[in-house]
C-alpha atoms as a PDB file:
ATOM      1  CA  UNK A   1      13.198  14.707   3.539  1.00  0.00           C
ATOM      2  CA  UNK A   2      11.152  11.872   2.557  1.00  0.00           C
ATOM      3  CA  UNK A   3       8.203  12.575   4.992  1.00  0.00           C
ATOM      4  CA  UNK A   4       7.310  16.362   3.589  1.00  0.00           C
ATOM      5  CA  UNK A   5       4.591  14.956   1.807  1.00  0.00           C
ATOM      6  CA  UNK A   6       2.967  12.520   3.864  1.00  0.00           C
ATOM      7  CA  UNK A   7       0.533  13.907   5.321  1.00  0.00           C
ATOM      8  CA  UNK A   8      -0.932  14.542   1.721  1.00  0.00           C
ATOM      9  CA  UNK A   9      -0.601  11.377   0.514  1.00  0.00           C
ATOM     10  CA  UNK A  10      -2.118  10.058   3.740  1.00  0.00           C
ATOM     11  CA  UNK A  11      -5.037  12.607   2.903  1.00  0.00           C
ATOM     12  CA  UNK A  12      -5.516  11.862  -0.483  1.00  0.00           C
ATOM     13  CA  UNK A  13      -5.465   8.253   0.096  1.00  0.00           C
ATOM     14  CA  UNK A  14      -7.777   7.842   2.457  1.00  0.00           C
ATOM     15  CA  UNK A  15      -9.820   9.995   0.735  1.00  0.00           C
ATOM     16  CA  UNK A  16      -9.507   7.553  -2.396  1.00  0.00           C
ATOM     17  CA  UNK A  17     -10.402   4.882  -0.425  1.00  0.00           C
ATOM     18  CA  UNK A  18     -13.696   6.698   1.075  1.00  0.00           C
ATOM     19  CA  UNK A  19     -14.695   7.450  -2.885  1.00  0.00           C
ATOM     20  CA  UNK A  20     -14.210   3.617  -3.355  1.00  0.00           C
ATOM     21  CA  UNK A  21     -16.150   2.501  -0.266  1.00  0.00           C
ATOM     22  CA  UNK A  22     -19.284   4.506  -1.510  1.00  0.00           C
ATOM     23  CA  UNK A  23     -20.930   1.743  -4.178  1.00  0.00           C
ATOM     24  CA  UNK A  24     -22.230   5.204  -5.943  1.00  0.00           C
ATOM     25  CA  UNK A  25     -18.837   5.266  -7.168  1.00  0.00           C
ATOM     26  CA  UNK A  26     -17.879   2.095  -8.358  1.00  0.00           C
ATOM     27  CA  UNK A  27     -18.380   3.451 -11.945  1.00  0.00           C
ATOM     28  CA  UNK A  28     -15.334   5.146 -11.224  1.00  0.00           C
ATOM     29  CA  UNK A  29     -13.115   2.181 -10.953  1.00  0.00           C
ATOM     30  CA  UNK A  30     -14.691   0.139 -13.658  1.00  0.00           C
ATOM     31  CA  UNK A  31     -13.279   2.265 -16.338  1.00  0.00           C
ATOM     32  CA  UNK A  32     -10.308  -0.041 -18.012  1.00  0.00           C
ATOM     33  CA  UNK A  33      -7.204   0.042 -16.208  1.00  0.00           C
ATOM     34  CA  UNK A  34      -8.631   1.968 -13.635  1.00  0.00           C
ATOM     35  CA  UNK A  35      -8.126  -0.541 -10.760  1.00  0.00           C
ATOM     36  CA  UNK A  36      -5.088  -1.435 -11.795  1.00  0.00           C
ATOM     37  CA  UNK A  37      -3.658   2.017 -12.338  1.00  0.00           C
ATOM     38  CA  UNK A  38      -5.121   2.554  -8.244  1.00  0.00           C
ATOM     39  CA  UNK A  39      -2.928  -0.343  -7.356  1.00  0.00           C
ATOM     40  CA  UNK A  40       0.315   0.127  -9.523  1.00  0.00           C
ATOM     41  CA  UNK A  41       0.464   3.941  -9.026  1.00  0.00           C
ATOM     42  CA  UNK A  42      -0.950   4.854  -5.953  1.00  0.00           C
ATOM     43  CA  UNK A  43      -0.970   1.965  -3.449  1.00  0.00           C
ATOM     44  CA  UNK A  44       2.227  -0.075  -4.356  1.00  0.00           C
ATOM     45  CA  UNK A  45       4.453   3.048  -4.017  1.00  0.00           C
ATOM     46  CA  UNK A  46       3.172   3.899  -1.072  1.00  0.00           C
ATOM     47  CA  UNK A  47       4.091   0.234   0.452  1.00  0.00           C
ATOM     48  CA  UNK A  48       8.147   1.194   0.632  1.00  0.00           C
ATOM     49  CA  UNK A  49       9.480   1.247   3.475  1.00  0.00           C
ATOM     50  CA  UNK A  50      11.204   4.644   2.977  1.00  0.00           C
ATOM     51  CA  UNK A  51      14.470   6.441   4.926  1.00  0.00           C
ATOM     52  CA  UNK A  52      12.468   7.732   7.929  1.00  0.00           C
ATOM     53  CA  UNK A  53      10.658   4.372   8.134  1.00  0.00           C
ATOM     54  CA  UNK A  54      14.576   2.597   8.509  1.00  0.00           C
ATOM     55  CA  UNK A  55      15.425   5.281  10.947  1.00  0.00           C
ATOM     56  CA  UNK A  56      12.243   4.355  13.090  1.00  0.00           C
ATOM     57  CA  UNK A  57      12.373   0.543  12.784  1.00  0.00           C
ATOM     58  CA  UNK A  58      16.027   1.121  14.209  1.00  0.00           C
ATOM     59  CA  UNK A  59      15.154   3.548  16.762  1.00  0.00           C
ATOM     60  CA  UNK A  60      12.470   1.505  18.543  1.00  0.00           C
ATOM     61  CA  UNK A  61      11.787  -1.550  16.766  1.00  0.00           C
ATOM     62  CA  UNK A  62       8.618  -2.440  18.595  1.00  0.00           C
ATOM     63  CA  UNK A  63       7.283   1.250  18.638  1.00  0.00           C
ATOM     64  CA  UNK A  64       7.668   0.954  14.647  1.00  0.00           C
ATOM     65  CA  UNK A  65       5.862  -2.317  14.677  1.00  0.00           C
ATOM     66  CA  UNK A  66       2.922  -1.120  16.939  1.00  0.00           C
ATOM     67  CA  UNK A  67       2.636   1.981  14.797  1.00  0.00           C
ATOM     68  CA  UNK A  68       2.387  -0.419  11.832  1.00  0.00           C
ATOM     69  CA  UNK A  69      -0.595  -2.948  13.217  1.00  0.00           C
ATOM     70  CA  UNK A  70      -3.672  -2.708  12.096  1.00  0.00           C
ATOM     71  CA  UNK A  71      -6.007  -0.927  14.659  1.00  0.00           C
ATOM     72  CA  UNK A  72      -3.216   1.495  15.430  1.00  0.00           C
ATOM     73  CA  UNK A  73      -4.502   4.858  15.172  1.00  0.00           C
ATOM     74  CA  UNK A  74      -1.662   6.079  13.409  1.00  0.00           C
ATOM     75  CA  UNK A  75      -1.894   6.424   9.820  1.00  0.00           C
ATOM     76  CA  UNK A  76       0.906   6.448   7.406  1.00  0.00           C
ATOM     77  CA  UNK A  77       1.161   5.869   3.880  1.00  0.00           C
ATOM     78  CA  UNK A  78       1.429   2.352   3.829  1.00  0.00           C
ATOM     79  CA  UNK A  79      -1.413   1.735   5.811  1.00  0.00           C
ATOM     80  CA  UNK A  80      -3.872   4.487   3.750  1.00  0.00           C
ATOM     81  CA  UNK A  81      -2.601   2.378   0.495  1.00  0.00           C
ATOM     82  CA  UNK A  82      -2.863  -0.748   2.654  1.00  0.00           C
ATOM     83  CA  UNK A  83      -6.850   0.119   3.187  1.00  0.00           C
ATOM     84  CA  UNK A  84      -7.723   1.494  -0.120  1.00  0.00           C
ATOM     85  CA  UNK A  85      -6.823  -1.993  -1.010  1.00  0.00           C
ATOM     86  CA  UNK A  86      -9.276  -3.265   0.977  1.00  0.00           C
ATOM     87  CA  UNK A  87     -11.950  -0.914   0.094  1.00  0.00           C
ATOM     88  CA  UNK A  88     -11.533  -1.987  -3.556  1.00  0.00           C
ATOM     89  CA  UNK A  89     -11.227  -5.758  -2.607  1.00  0.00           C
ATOM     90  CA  UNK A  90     -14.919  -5.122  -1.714  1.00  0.00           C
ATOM     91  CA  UNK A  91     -16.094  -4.117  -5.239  1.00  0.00           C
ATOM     92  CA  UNK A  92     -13.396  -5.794  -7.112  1.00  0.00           C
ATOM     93  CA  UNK A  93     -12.192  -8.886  -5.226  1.00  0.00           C
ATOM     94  CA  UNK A  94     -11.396 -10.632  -8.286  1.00  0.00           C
ATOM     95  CA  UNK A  95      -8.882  -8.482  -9.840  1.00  0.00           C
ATOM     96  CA  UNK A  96      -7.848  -7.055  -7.115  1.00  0.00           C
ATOM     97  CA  UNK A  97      -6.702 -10.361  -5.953  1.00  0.00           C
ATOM     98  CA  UNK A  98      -4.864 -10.747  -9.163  1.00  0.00           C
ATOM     99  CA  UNK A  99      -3.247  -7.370  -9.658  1.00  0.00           C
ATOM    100  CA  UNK A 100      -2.046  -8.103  -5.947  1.00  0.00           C
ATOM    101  CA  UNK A 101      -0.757 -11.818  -6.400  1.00  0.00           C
ATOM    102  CA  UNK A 102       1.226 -10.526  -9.907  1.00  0.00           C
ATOM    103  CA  UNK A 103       2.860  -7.759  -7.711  1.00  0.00           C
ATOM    104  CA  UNK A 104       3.653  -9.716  -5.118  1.00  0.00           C
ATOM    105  CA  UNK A 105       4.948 -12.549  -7.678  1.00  0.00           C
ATOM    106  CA  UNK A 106       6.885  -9.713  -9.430  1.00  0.00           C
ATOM    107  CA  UNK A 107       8.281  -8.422  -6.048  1.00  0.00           C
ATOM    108  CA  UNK A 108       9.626 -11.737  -4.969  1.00  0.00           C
ATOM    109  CA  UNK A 109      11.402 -12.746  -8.099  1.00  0.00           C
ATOM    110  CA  UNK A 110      13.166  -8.815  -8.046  1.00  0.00           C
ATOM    111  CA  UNK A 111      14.232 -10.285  -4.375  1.00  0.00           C
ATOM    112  CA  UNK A 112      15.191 -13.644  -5.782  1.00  0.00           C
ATOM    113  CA  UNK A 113      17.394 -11.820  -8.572  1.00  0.00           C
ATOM    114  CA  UNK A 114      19.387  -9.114  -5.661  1.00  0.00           C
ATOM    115  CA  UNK A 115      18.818 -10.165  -1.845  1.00  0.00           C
ATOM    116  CA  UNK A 116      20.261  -7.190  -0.917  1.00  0.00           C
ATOM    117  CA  UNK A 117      16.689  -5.277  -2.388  1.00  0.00           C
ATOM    118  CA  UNK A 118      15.097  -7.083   0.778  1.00  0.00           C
ATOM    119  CA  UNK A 119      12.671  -3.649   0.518  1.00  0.00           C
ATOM    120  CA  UNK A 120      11.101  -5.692  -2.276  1.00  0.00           C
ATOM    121  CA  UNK A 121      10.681  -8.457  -0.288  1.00  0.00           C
ATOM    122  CA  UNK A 122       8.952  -6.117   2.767  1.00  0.00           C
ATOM    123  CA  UNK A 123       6.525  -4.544  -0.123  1.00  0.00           C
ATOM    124  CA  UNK A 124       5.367  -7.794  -0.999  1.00  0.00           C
ATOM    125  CA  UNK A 125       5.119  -9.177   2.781  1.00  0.00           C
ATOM    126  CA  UNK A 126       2.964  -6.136   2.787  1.00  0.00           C
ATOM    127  CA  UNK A 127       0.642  -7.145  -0.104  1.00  0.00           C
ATOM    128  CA  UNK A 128      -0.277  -9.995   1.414  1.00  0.00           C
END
């Protein structure tokens, strides 16, 4: 099942994004690559919309869509990586905003090339 791990992820995401929120700790992210690794590795893959996610989106459209709005107190993966990108737009804003524009750019040409890989297209809706 795609959802064993979430609540992890969840975890370790949002506790990511608490380490990043803490200005303390912005050492920790100013290491080379470091953002960019964050945003490639941890909060991109995250964005899919995965099997269970279909299977809810189809079940109750609206439900899915509530569960997905910010302010919603339900937390899911995309919304942890969602808000660690956030927390680092406060420190980083400037490459940040690049990393996230090149992924999004990246994302809608792999669209462009197959239409039927519309999950790129959601991840980069997502970015944005």
């Amino acid at each position: 099942s795609d959802t064993m791990f979430d609540e992890l992820m969840t975890n370790a995401i949002s506790y990511l994004t608490t380490i990043a929120g803490q200005p303390w700790n912005r050492g920790l992210f100013e290491a080379k690559g470091a953002v960019e690794g964050v945003i490639e590795r941890v909060c991109v893959p995250n964005l899919i919309m995965r099997l269970s996610d279909r299977e809810a989106f189809q079940e109750s459209p609206n439900l899915f869509a509530r569960e997905n709005m910010d302010g919603s107190p339900i937390n899911n993966r995309a919304k942890s990586a969602t808000e660690l990108i956030r927390r680092l737009l406060v420190h980083f804003e400037q490459s940040v905003t690049g990393l996230c524009l090149n992924q999004i750019q990246n994302l809608i040409e792999a669209y462009k090339q197959d239409s039927s890989s519309w999950q790129t297209k959601y991840m980069a809706v997502s970015l944005f």
